[in-house]
N, C-alpha and C. Protein backbone atom coordinates (compact mmCIF):
# COMPACT_ATOMS: atom_id res chain seq x y z
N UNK A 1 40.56 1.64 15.80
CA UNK A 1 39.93 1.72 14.48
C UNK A 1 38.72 0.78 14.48
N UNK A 2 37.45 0.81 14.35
CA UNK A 2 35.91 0.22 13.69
C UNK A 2 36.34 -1.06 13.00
N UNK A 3 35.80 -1.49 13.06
CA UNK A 3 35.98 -2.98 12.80
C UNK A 3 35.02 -2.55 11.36
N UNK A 4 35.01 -2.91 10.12
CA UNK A 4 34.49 -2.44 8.74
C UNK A 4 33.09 -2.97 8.69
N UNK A 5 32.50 -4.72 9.64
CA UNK A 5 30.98 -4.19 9.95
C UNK A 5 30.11 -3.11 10.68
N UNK A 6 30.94 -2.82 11.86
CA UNK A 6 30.56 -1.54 12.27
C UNK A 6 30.67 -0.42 11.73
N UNK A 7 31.54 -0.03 10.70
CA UNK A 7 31.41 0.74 10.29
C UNK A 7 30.44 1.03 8.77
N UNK A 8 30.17 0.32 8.41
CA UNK A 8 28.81 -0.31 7.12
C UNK A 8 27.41 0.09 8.24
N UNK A 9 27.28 -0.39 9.36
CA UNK A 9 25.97 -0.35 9.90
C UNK A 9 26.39 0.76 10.35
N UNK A 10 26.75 1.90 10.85
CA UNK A 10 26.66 3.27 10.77
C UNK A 10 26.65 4.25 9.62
N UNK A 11 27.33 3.83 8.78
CA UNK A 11 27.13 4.59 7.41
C UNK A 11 25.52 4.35 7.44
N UNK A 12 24.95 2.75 7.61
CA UNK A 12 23.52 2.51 7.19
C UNK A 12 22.43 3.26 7.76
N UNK A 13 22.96 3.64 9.08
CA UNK A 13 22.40 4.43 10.01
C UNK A 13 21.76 5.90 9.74
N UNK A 14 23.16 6.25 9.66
CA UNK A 14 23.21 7.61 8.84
C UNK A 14 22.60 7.98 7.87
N UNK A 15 22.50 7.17 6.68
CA UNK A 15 21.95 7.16 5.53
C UNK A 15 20.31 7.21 5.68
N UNK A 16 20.12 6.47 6.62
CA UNK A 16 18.84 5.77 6.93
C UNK A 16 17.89 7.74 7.26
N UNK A 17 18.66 7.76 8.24
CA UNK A 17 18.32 9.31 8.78
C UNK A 17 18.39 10.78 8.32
N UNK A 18 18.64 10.20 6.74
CA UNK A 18 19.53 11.53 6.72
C UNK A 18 17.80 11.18 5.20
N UNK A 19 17.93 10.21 4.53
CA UNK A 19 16.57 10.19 4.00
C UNK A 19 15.01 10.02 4.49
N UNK A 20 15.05 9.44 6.07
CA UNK A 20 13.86 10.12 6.65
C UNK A 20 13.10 8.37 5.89
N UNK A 21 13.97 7.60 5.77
CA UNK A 21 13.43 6.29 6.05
C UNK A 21 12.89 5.58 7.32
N UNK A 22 13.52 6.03 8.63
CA UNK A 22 13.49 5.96 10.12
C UNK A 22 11.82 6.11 10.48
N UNK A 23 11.16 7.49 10.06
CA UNK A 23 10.63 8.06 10.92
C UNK A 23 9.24 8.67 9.57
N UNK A 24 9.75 8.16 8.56
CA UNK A 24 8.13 8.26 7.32
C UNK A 24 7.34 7.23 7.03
N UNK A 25 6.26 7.65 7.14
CA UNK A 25 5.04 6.46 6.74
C UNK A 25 5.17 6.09 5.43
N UNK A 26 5.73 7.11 3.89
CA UNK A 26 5.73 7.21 3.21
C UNK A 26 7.51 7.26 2.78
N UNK A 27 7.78 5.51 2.13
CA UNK A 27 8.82 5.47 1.57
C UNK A 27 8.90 5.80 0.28
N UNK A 28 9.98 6.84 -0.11
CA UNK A 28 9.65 7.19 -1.07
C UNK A 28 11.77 7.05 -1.71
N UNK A 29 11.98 7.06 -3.04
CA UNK A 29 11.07 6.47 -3.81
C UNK A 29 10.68 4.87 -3.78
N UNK A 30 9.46 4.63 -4.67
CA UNK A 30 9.52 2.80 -4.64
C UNK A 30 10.04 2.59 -5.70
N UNK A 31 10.79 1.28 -5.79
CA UNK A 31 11.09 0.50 -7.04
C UNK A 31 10.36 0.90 -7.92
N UNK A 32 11.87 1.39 -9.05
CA UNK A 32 10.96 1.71 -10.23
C UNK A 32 11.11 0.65 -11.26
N UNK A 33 10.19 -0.49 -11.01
CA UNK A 33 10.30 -1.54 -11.62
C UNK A 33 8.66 -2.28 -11.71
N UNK A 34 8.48 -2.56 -12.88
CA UNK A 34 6.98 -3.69 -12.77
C UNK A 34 6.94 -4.70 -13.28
N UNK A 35 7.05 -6.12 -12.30
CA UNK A 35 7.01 -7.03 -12.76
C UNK A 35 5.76 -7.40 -13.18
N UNK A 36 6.42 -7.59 -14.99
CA UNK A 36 5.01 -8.17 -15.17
C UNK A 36 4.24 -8.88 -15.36
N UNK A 37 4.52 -10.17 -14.54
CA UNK A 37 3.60 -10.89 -14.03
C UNK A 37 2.49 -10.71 -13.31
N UNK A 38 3.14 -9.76 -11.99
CA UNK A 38 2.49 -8.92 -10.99
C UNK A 38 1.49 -8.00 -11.20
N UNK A 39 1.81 -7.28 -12.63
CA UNK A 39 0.87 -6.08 -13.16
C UNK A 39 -0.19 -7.23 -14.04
N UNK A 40 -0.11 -8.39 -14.39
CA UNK A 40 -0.83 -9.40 -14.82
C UNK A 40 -1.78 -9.68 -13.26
N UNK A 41 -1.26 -9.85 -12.90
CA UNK A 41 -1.84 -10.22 -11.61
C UNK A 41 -2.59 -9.43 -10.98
N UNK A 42 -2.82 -8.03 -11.38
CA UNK A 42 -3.68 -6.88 -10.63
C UNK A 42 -4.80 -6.60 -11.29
N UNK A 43 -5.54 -6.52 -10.49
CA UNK A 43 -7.29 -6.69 -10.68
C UNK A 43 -7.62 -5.21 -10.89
N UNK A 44 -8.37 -4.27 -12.13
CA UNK A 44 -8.33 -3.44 -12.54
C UNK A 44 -9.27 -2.79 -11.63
N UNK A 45 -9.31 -1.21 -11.55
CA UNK A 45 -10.36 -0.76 -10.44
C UNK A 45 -10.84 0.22 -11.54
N UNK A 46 -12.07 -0.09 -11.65
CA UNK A 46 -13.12 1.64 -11.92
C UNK A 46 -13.40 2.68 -11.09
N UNK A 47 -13.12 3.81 -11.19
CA UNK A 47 -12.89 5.01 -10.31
C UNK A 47 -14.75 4.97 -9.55
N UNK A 48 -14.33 5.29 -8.53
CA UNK A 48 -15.59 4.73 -7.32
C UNK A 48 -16.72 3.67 -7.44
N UNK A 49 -16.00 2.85 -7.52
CA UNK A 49 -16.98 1.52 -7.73
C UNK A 49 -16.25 0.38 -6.86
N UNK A 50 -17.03 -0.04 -5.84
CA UNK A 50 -16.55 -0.56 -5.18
C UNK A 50 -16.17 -2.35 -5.38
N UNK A 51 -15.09 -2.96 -5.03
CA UNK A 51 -14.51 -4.40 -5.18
C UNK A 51 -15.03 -5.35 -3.67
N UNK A 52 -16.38 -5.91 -3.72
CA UNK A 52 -17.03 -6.43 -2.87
C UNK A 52 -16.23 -7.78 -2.46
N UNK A 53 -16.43 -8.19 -1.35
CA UNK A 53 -16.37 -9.48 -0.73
C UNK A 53 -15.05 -10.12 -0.80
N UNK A 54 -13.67 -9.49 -0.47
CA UNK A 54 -12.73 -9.62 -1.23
C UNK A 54 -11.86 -10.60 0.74
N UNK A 55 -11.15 -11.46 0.20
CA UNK A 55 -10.79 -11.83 1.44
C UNK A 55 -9.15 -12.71 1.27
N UNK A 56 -8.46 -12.94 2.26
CA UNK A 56 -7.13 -13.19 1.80
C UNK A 56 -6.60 -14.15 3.31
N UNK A 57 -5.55 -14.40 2.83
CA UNK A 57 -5.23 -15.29 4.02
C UNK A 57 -4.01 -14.29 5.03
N UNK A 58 -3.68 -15.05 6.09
CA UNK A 58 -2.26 -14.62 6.64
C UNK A 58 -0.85 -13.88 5.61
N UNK A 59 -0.94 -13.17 6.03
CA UNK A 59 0.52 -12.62 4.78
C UNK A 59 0.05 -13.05 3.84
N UNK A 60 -1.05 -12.81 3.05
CA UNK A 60 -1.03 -12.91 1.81
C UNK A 60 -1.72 -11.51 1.00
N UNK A 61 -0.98 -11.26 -0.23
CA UNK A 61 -1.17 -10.07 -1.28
C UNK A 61 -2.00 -9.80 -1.90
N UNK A 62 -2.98 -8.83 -2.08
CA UNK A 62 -3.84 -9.22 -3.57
C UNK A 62 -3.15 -7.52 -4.13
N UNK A 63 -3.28 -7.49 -5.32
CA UNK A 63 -2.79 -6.24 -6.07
C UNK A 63 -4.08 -5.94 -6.69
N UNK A 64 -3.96 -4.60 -7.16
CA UNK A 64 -4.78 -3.96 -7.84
C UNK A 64 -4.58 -2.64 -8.37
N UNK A 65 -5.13 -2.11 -8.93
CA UNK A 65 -4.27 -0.96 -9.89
C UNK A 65 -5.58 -0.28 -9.95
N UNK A 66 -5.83 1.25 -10.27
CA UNK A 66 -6.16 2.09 -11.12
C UNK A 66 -5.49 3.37 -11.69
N UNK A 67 -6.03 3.78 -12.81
CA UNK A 67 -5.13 4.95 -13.44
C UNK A 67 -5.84 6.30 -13.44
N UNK A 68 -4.83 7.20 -13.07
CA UNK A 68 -5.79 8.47 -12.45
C UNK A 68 -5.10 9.07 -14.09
N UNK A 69 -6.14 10.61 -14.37
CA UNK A 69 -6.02 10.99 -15.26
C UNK A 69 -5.42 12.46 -14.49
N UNK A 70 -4.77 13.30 -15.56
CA UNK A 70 -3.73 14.42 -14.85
C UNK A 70 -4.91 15.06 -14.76
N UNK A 71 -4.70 16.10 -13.66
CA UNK A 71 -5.18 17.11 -13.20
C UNK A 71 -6.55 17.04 -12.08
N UNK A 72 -6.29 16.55 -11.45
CA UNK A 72 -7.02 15.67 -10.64
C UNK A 72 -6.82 15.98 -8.92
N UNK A 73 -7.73 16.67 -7.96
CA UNK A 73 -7.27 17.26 -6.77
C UNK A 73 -7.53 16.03 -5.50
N UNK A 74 -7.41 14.66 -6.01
CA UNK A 74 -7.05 13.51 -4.88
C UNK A 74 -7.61 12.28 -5.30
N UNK A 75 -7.34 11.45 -4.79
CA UNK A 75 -6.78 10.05 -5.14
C UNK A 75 -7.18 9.55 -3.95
N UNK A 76 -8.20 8.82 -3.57
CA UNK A 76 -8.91 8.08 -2.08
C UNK A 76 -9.05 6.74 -2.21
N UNK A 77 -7.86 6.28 -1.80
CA UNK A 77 -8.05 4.21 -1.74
C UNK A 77 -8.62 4.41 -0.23
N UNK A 78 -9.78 3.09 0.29
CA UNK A 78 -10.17 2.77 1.07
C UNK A 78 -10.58 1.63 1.04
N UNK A 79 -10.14 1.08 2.37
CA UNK A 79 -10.86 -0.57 2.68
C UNK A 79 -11.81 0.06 4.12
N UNK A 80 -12.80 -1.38 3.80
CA UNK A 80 -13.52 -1.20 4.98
C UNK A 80 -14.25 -3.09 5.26
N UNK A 81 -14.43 -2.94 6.17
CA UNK A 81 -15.05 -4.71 6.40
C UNK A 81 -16.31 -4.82 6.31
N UNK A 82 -17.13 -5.35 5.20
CA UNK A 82 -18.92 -5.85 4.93
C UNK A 82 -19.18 -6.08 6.85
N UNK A 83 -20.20 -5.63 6.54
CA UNK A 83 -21.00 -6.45 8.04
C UNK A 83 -20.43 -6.66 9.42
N UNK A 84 -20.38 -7.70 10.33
CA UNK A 84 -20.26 -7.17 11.76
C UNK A 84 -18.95 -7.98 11.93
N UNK A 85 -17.94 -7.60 11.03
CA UNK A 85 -16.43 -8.24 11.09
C UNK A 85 -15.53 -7.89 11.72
N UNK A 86 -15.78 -6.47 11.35
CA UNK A 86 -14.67 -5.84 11.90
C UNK A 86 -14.05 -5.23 13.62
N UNK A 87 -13.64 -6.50 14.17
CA UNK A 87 -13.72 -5.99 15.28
C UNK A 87 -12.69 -5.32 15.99
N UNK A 88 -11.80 -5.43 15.08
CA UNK A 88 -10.01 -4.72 15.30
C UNK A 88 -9.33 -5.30 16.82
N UNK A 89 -9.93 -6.77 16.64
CA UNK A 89 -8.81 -7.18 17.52
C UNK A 89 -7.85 -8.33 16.81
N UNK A 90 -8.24 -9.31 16.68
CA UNK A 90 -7.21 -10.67 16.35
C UNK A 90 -7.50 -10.58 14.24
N UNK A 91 -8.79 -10.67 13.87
CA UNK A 91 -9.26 -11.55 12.55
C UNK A 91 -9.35 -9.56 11.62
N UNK A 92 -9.21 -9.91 10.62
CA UNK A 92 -9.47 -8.42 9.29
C UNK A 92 -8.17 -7.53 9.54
N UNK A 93 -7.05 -7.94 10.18
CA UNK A 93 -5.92 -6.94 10.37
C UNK A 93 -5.37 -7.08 9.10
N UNK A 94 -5.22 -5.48 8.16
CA UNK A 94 -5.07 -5.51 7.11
C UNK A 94 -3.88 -4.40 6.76
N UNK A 95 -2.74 -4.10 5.68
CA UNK A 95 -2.05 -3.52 5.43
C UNK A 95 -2.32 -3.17 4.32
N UNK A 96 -2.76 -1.52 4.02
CA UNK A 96 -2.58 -0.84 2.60
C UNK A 96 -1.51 -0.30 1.90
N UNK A 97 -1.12 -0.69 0.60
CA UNK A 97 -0.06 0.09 0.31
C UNK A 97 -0.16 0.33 -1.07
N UNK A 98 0.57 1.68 -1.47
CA UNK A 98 0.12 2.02 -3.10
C UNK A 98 1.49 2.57 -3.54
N UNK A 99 1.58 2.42 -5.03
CA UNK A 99 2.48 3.16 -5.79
C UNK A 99 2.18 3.82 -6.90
N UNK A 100 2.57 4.48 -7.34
CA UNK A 100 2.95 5.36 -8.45
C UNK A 100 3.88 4.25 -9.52
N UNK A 101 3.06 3.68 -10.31
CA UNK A 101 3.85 3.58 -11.43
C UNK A 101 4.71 1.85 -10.98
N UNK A 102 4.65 1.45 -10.27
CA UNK A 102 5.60 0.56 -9.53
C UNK A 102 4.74 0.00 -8.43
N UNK A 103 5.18 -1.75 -8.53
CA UNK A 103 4.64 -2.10 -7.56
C UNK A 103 4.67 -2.08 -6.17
N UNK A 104 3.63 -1.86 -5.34
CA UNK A 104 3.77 -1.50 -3.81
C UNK A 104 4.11 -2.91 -2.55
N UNK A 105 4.80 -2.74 -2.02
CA UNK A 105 5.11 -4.30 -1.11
C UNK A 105 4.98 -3.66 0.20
N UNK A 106 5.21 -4.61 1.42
CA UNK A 106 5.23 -3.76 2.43
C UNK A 106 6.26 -2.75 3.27
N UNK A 107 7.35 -3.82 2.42
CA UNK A 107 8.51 -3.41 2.94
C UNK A 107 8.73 -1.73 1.68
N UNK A 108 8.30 -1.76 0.76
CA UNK A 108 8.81 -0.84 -0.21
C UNK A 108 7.40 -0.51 -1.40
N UNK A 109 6.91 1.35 -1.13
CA UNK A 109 6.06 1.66 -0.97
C UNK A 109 5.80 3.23 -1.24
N UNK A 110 5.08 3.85 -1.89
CA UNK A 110 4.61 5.07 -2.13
C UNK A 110 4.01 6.06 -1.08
N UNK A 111 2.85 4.72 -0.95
CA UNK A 111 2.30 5.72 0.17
C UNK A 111 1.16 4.27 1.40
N UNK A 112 1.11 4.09 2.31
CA UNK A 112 0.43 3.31 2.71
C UNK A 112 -0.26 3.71 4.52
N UNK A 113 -1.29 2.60 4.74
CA UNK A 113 -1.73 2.37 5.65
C UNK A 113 -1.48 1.56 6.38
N UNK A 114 -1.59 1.15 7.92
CA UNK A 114 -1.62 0.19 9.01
C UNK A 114 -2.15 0.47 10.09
N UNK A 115 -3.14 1.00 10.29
CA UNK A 115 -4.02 1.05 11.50
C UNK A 115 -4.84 -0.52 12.23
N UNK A 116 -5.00 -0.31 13.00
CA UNK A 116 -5.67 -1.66 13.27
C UNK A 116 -7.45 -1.72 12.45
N UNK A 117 -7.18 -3.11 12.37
CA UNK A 117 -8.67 -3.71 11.95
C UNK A 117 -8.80 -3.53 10.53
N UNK A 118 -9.63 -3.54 9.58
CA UNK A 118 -9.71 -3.99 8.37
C UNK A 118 -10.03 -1.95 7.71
N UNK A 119 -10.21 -1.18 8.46
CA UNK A 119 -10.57 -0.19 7.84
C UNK A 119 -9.52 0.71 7.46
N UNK A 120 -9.37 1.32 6.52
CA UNK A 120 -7.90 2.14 5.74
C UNK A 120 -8.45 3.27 5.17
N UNK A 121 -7.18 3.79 5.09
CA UNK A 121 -7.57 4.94 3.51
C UNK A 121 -6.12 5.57 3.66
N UNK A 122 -5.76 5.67 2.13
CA UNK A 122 -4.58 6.51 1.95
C UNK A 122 -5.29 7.49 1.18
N UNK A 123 -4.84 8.67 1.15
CA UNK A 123 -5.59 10.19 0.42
C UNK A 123 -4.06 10.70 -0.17
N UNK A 124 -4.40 10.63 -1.39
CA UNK A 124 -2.64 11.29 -2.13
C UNK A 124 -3.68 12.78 -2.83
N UNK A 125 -3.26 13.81 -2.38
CA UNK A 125 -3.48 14.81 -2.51
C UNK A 125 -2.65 15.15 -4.00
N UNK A 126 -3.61 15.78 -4.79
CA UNK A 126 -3.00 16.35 -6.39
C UNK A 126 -2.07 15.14 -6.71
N UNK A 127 -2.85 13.47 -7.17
CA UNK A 127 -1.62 12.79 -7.94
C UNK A 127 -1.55 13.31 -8.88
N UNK A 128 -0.23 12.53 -9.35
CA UNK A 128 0.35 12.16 -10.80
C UNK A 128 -0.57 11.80 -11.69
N UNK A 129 -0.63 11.74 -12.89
CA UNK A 129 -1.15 11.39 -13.82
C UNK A 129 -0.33 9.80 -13.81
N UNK A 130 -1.13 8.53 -14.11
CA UNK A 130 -0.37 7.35 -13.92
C UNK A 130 -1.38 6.56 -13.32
N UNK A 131 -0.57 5.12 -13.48
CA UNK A 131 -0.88 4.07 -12.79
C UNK A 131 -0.48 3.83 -11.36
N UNK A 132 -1.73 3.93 -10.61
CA UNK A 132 -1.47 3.39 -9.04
C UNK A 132 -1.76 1.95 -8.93
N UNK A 133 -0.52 1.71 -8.40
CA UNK A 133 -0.91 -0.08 -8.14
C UNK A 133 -1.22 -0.18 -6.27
N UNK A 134 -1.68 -1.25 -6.18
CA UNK A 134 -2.32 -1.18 -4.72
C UNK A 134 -2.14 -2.61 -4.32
N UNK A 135 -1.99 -2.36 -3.04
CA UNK A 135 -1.46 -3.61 -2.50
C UNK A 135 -2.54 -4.20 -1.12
N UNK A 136 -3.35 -5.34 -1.08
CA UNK A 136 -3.72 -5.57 -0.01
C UNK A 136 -3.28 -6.66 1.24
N UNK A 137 -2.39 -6.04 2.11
CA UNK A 137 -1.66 -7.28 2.59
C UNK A 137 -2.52 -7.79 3.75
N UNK A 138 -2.61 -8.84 3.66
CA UNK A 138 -3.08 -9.98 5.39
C UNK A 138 -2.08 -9.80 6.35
N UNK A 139 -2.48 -8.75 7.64
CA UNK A 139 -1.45 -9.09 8.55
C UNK A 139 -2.39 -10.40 9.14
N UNK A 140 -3.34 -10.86 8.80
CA UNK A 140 -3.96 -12.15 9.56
C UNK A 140 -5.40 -12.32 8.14
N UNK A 141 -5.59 -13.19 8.60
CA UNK A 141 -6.61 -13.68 7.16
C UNK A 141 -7.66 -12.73 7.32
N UNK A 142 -8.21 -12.21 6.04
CA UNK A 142 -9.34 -11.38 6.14
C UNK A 142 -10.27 -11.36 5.46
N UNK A 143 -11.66 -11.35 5.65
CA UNK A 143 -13.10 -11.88 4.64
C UNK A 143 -13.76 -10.38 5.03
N UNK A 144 -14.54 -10.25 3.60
CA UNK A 144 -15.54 -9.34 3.63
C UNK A 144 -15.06 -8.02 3.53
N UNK A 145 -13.82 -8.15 2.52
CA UNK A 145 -13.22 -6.98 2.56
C UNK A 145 -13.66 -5.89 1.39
N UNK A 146 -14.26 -4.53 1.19
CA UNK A 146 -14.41 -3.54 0.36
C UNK A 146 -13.45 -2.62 -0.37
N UNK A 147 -12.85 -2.91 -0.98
CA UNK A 147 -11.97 -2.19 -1.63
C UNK A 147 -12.51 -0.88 -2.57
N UNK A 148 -12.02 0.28 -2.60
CA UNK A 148 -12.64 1.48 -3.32
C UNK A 148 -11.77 2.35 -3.35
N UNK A 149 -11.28 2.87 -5.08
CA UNK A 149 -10.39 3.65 -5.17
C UNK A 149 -11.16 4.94 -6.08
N UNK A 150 -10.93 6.16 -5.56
CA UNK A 150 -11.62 7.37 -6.12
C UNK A 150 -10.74 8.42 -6.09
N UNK A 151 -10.64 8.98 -7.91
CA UNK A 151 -10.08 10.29 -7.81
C UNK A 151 -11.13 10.99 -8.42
N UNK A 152 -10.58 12.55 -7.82
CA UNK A 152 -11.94 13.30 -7.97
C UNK A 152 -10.95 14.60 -8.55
């Protein structure tokens, strides 16, 4: 007979695979929760207008939000690095992440990015009507960062 931790980390297993947590870029759903401190804490975005010179340390967060209006055929967050920064090896390694309605972390998340170097884009095809909150994480400190969120 399984000893009852082994058998918890196979149920977890299972579970894990059977929702396609394993093997999606896109955890879905995120916490449907907004702390609101956090939603205090998010820097408002105007639909294609870009958030200049934006920079952060090691593991560190900045949030930001905009609200798409219904009926709307995409939703384009993008980072990119000012000037001759971006060299996608050690310095601008950056993590995008967005939600629907709820704040985005790295671990727990709507929809996000991680490519190397400071440049991103998540594309949510036909959103929701709602608040996207956005998450910019430091996998290493990063300066000269462009933030730009556009629905069209």
């Amino acid at each position: 007979m399984p000893t009852l931790p082994i058998l918890i980390l196979t149920l977890l297993c299972m579970l894990c695979s059977v929702t396609g947590f394993a093997s999606s870029n896109r955890i879905d759903p995120a916490p449907s929760y907004l702390n609101p401190r956090l939603v205090a804490m998010s820097t408002p975005l105007t639909n294609g207008r870009a958030m200049l010179g934006l920079s952060g340390a090691v593991r560190s967060e900045r949030f930001f939000m905009i609200t798409a209006p219904k009926n709307k055929k995409e939703l384009l967050i993008t980072t990119s690095i000012s000037g001759n920064f971006d060299t996608g090896l050690t310095n601008n390694q950056i993590g995008l992440y967005v939600s629907l309605n709820a704040m985005p972390v790295k671990e727990y998340h709507g929809w996000g990015s991680q490519v190397r170097g400071g440049s991103q884009a998540v594309r949510i095809k036909k959103p929701a009507a709602g608040t996207y909150f956005i998450c910019v994480y430091g996998m290493t400190g990063y300066q000269n960062l462009r933030l730009t969120a556009t629905y069209k």
